[in-house]
Structures are given as C-alpha cells and as structure tokens.
N, C-alpha and C. Protein backbone atom coordinates (compact mmCIF):
# COMPACT_ATOMS: atom_id res chain seq x y z
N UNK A 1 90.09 55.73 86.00
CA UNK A 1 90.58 54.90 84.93
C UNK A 1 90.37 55.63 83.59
N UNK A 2 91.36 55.61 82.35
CA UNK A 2 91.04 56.28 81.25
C UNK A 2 90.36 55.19 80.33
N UNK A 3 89.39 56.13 79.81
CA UNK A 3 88.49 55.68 79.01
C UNK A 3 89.12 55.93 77.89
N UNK A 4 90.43 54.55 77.11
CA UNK A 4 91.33 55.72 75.93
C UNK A 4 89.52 55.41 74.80
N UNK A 5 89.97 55.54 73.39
CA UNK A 5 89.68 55.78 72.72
C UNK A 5 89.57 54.05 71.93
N UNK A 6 87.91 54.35 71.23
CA UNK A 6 88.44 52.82 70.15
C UNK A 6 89.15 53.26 69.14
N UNK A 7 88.87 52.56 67.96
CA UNK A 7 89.50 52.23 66.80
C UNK A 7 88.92 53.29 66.02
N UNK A 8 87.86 53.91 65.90
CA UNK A 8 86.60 54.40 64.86
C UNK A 8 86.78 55.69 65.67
N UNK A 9 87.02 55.56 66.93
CA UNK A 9 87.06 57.35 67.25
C UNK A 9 88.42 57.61 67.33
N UNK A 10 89.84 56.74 67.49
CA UNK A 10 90.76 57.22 66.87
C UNK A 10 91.22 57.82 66.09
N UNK A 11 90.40 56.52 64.37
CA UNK A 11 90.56 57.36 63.45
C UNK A 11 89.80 58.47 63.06
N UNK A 12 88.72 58.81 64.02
CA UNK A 12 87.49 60.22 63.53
C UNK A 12 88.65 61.02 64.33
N UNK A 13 89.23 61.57 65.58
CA UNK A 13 90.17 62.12 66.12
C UNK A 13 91.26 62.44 65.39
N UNK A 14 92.25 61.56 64.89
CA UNK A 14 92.92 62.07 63.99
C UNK A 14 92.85 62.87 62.77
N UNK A 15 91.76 62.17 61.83
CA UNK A 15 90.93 62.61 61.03
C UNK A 15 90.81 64.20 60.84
N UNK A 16 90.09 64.18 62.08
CA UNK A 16 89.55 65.65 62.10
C UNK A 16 90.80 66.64 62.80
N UNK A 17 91.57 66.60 63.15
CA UNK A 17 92.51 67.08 63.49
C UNK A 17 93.69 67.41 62.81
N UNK A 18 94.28 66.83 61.70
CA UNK A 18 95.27 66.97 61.01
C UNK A 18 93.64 67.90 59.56
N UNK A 19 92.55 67.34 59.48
CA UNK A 19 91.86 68.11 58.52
C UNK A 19 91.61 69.11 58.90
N UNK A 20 91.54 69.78 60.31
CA UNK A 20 91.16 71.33 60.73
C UNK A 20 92.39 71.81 60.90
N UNK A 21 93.64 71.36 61.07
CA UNK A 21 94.95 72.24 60.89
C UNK A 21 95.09 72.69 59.19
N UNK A 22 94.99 71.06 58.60
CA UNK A 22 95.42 71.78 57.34
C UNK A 22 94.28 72.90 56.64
N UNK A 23 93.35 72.23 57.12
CA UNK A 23 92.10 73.60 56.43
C UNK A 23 92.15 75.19 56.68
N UNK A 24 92.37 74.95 58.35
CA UNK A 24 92.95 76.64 58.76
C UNK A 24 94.35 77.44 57.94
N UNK A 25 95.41 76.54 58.00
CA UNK A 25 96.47 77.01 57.12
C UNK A 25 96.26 77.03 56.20
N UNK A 26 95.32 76.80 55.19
CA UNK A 26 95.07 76.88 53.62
C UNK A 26 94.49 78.15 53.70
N UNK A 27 92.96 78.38 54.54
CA UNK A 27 92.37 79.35 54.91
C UNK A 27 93.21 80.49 55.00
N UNK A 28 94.01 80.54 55.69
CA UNK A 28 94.79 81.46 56.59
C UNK A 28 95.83 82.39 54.99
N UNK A 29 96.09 81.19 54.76
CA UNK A 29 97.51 81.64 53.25
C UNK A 29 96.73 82.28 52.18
N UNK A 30 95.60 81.28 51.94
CA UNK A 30 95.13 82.35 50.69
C UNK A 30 94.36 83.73 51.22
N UNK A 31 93.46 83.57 52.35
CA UNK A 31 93.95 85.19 52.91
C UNK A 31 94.45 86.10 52.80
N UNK A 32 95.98 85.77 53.47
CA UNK A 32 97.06 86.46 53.45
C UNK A 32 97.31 86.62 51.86
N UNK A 33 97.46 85.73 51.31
CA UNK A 33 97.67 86.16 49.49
C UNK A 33 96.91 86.98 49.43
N UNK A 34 95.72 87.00 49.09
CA UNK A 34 94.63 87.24 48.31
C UNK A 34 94.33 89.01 49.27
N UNK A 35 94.77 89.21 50.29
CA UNK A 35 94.21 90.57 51.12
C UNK A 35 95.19 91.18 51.95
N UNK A 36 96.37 90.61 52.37
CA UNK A 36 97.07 91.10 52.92
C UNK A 36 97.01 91.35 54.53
N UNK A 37 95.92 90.24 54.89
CA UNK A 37 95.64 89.80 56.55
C UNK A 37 95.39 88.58 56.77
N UNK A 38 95.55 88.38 57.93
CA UNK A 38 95.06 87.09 58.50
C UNK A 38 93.80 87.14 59.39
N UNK A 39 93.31 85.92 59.42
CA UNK A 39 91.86 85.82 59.55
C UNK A 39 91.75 86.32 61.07
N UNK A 40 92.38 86.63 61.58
CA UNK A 40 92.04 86.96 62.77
C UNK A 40 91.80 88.66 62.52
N UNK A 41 92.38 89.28 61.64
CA UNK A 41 91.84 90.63 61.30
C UNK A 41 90.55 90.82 60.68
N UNK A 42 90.94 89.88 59.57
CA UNK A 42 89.11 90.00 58.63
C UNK A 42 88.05 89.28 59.90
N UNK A 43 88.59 88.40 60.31
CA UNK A 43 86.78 88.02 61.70
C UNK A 43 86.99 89.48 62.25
N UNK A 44 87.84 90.23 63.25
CA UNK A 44 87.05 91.55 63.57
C UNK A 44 86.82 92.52 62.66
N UNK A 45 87.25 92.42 61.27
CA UNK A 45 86.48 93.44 60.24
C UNK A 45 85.52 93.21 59.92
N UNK A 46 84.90 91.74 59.89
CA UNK A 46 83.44 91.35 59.94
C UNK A 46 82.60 91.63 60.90
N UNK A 47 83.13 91.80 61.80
CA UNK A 47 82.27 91.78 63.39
C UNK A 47 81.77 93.38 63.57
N UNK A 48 82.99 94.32 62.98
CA UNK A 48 82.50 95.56 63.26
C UNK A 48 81.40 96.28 61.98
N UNK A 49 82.00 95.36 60.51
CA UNK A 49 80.86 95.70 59.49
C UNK A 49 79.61 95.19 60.09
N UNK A 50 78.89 94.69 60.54
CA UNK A 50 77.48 93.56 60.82
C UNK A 50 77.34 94.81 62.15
N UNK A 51 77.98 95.41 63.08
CA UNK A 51 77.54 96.12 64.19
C UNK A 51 77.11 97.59 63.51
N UNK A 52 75.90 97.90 64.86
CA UNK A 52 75.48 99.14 64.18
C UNK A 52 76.57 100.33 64.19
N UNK A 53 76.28 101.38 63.40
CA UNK A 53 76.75 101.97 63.01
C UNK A 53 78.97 101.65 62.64
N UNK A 54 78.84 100.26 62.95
CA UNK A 54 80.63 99.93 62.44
C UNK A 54 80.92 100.45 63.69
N UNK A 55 80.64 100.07 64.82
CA UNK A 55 81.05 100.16 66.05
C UNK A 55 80.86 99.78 66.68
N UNK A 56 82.28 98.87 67.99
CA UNK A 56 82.07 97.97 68.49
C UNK A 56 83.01 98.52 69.53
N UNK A 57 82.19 97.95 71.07
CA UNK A 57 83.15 98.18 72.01
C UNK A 57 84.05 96.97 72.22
N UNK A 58 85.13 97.63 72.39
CA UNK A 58 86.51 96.55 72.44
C UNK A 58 86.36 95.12 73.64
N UNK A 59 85.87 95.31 74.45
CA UNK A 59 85.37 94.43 75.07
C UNK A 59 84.33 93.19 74.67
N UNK A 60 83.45 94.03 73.60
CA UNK A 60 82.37 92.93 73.12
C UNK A 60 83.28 92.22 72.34
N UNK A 61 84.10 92.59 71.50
CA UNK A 61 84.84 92.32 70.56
C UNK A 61 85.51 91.18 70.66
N UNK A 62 85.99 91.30 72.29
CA UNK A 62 87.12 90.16 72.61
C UNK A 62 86.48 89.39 73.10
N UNK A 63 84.53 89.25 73.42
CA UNK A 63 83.70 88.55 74.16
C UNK A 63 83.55 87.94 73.25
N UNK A 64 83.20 88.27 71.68
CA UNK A 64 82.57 87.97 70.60
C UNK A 64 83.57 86.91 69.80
N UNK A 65 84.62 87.13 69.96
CA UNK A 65 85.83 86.62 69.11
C UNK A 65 86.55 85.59 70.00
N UNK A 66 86.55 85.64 71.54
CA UNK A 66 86.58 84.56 72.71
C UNK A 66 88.32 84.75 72.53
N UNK A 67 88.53 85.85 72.62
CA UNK A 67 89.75 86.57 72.29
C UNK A 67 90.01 86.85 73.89
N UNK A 68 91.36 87.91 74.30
CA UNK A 68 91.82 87.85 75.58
C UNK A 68 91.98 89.65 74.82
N UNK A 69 91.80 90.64 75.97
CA UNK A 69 91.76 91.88 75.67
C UNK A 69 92.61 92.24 74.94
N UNK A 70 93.71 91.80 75.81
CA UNK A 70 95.09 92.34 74.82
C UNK A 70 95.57 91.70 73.49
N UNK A 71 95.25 90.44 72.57
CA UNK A 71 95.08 90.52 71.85
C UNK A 71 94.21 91.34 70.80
N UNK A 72 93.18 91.56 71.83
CA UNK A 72 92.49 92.34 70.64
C UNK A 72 92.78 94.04 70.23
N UNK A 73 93.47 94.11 71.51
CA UNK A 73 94.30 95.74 71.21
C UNK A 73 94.71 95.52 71.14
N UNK A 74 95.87 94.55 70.54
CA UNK A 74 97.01 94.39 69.58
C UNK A 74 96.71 94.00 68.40
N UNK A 75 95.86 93.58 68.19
CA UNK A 75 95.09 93.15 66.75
C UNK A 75 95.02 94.97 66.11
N UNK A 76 93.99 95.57 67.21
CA UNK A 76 93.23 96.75 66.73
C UNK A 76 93.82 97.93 66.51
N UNK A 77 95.44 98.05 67.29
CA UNK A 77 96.27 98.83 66.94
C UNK A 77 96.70 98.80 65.37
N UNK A 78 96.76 96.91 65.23
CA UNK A 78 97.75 97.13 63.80
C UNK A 78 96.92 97.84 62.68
N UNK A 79 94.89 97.52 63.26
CA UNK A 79 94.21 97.77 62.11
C UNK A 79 94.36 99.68 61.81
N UNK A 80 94.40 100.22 63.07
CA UNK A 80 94.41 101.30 63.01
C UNK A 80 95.48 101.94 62.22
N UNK A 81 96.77 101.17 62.38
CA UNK A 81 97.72 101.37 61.65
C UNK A 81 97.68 101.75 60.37
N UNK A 82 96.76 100.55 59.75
CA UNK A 82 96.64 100.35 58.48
C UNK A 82 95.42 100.93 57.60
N UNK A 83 94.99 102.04 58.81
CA UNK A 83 94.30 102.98 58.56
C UNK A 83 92.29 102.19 58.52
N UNK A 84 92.63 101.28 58.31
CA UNK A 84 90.97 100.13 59.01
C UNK A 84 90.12 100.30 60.04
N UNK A 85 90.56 100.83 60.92
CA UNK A 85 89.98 100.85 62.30
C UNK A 85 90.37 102.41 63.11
N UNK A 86 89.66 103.26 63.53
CA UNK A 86 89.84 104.08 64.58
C UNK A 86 89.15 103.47 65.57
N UNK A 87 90.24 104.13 67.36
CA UNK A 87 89.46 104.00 68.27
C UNK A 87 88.86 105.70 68.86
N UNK A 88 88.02 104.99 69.28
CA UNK A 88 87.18 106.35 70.14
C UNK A 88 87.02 106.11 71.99
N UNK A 89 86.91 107.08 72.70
CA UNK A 89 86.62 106.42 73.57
C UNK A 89 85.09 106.68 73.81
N UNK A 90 84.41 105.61 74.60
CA UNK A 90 83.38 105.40 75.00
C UNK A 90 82.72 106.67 75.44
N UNK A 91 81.63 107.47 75.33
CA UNK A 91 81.13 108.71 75.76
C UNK A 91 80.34 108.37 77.15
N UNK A 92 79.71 107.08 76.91
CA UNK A 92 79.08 106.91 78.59
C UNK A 92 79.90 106.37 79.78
N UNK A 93 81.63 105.85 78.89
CA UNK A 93 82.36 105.01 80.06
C UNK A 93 83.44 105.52 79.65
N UNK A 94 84.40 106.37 80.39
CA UNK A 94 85.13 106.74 79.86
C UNK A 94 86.58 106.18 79.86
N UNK A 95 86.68 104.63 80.47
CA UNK A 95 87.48 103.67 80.63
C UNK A 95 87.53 103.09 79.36
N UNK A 96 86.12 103.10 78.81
CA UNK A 96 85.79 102.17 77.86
C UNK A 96 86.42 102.76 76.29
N UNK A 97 86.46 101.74 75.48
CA UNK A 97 86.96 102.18 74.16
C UNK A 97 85.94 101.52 73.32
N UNK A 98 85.57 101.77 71.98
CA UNK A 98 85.31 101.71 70.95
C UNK A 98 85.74 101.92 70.00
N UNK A 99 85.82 100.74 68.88
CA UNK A 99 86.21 100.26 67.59
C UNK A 99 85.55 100.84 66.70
N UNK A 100 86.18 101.31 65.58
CA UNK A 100 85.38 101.79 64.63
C UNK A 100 85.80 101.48 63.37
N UNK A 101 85.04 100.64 62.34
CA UNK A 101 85.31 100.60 60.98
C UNK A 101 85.52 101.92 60.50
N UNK A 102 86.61 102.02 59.61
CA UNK A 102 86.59 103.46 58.57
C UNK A 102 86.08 102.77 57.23
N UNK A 103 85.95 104.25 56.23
CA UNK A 103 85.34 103.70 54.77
C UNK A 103 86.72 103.00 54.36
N UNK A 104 87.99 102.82 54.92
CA UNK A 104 89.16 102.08 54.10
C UNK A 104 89.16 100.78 54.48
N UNK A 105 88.35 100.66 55.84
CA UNK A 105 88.66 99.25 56.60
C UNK A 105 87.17 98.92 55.51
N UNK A 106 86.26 99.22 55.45
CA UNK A 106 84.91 98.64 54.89
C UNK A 106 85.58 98.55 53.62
N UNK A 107 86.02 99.27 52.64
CA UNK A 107 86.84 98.92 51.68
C UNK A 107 87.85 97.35 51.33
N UNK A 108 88.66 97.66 52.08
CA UNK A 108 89.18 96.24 52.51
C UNK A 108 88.56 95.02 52.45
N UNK A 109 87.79 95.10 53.37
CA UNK A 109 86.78 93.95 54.14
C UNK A 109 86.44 93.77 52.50
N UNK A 110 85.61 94.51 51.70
CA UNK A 110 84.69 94.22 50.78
C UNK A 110 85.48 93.71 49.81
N UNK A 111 86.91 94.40 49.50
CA UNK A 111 87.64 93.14 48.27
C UNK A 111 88.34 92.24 48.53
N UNK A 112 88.49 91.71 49.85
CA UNK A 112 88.80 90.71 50.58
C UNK A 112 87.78 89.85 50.55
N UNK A 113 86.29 90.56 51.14
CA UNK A 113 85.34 88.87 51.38
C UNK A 113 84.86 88.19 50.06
N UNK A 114 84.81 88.60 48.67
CA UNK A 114 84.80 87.30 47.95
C UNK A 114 85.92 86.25 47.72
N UNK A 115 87.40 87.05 47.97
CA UNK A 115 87.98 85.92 47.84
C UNK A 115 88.20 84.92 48.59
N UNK A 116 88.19 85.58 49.79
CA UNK A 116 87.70 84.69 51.17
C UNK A 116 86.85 83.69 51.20
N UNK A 117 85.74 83.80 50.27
CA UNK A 117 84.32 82.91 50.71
C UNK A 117 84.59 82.18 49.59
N UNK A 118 85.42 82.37 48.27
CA UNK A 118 85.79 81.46 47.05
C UNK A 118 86.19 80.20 47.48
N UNK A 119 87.31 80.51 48.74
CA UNK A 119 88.33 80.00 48.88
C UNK A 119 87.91 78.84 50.13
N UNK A 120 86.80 79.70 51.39
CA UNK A 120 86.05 78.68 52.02
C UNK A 120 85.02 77.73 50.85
N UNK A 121 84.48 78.00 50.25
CA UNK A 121 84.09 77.06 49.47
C UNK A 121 84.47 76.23 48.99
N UNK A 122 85.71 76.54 48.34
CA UNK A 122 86.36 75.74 47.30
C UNK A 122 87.22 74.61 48.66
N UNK A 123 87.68 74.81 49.57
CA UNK A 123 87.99 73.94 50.60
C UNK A 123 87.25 73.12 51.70
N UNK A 124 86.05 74.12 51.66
CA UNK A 124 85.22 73.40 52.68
C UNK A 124 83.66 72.98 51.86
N UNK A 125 82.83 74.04 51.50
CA UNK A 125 81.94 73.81 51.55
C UNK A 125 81.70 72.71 50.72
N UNK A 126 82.44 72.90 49.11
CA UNK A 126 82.01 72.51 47.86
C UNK A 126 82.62 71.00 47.86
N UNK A 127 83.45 70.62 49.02
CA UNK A 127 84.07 69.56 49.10
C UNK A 127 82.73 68.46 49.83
N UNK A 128 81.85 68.91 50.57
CA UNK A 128 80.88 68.48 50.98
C UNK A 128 79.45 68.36 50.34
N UNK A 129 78.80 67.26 50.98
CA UNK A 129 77.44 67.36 50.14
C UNK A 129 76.63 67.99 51.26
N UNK A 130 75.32 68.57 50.97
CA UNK A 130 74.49 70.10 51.62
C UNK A 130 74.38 68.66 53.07
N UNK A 131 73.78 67.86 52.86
CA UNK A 131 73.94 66.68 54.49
C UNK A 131 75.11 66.96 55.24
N UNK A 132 76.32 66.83 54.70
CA UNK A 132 77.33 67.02 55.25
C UNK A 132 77.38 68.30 55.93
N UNK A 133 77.73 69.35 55.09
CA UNK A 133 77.39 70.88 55.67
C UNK A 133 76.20 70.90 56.63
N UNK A 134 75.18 70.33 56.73
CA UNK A 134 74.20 70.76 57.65
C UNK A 134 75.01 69.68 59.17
N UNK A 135 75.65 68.55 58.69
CA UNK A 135 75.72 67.94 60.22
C UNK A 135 77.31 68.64 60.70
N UNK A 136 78.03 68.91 59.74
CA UNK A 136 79.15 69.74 60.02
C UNK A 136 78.67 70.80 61.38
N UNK A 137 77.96 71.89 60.78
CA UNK A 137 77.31 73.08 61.45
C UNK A 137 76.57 72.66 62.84
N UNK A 138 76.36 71.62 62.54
CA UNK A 138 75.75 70.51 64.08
C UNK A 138 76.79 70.26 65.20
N UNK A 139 77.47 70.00 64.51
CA UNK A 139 78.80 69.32 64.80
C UNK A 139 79.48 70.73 65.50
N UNK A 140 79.73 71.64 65.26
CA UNK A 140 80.61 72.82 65.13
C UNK A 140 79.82 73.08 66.67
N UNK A 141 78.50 73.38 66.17
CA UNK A 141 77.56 74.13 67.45
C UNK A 141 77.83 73.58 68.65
N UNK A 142 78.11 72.46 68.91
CA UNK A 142 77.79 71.45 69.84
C UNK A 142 79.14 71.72 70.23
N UNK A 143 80.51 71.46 69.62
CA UNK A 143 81.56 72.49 70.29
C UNK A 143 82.02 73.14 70.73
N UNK A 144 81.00 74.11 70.06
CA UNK A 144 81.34 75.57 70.35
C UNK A 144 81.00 75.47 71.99
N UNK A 145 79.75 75.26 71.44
CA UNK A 145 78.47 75.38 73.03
C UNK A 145 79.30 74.94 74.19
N UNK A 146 80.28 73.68 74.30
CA UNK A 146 80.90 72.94 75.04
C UNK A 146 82.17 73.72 75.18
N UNK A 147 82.92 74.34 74.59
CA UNK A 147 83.97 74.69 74.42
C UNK A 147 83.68 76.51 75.00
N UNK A 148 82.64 76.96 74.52
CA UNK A 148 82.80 78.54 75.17
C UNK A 148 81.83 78.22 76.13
N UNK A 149 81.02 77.59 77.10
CA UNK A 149 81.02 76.88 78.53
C UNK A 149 82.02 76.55 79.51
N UNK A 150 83.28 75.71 78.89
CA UNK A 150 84.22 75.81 79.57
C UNK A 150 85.05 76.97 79.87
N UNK A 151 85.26 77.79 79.00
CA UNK A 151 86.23 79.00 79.14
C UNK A 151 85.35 79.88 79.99
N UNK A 152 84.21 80.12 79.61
CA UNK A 152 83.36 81.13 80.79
C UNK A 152 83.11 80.63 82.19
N UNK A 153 83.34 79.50 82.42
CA UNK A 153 83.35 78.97 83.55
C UNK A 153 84.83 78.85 84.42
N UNK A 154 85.84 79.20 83.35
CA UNK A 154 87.07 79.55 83.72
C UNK A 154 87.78 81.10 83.54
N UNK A 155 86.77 81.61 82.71
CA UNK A 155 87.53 83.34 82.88
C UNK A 155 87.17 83.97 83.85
C-alpha cells in the first residue's frame, strides 16, 4: 500500500525541490558568467587542488564526485583542452591514469573560487540564519549517507 504523503511533507517536498533546481541553475549561470565553466568542472578543479601534489587518479575522481568513468574522461579531456588538466599515466598501474592540475588550471580555479563562494553565499548561505546552515548540513549528510549507500549497493 502507498504511504502517499501528508499535507506538511508535500509542501516540504515541493518546497525543497523547485528550491534545489532553482538554486543549482543560479549556481550553475553565475559560474558560467563569472569563469567560463560549469560546476561540474570547478568540483574536479577543487578535488585535484586539495589532493597531494594536484593529483588525482581518474578513478578516485569519479569515486569522489559519484560520477560514472566516462563522464569524467569527458569532463577531463575538455579540461585538458583548455589547458587545466594533464593526464599521466599511472607509474605503478599502467591501465591506470592520473589527473593532474597545471599552474593554468590552479590559476583558473583561484579567480573563479571567490566568485563562486560570493555567489554561494549570497544564494544560500547569507539567505539563512547559522541554525539553519548547521541543520541544512544535517540535512544534506543524512542524504548523502542514504543516497551514496544506495548507488554503492547498486554499482
């Protein structure tokens, strides 16, 4: 039997659903304005700045990002393109590949992430009071946790 939904989690369902589309597309545009990528490039230009030495094997990458391989070598081609990213291959696996930030991709990344974090603020954070942000991040975890459980239990 379906258990639909009341009244109060309807409207929290909708709610939050038309507010995480429009938040991502706001996210996403001033991005693209403001740097000339979309967030799916700057999250792996973040991922490989924070790794040691700006190198990441392509696999962690797509583990890390809950990405599917070939997106992420299609992502990592364009970065390479754009001169952001070299690959190398792996010296202990020689199947394996590795990602590499260049000083143009760290470049990038760096006059990209303030406007980036202006722009999460000015939409997300600053729209909230620090309660909110802390049960938000509650909220998020508890998703996540539930949400990359299911997919690993299905990849």
């Amino acid at each position: 039997m379906t258990r639909w939904l009341s009244d109060e989690e309807q409207r929290s369902w909708r709610a939050f659903g038309l507010a995480t589309r429009l938040l991502s597309d706001r996210l996403e545009r001033e991005l693209q304005d403001a740097a000339g990528m979309p967030p799916t490039y700057y999250e792996l230009l973040v991922n490989l700045s924070e790794a040691p030495g700006r190198t990441m094997r392509m696999s962690e990458l797509a583990r890390q990002t809950h990405s599917k391989a070939s997106r992420i070598t299609h992502a990592i081609n364009k970065l390479e393109q754009a001169g952001w990213v070299r690959r190398e291959h792996h010296a202990a696996d020689r199947r394996g590949w590795l990602a590499v930030l260049t000083d143009d991709g760290l470049a990038a990344l760096e006059e990209a992430a303030p406007r980036h974090v202006q722009s999460v603020r000015h939409n997300l954070i600053d729209v909230l009071t620090p309660e909110q942000v802390t049960q938000l991040g509650d909220i998020s975890e508890a998703l996540l946790g539930h949400l990359a459980a299911d997919d690993h239990q299905r990849g």
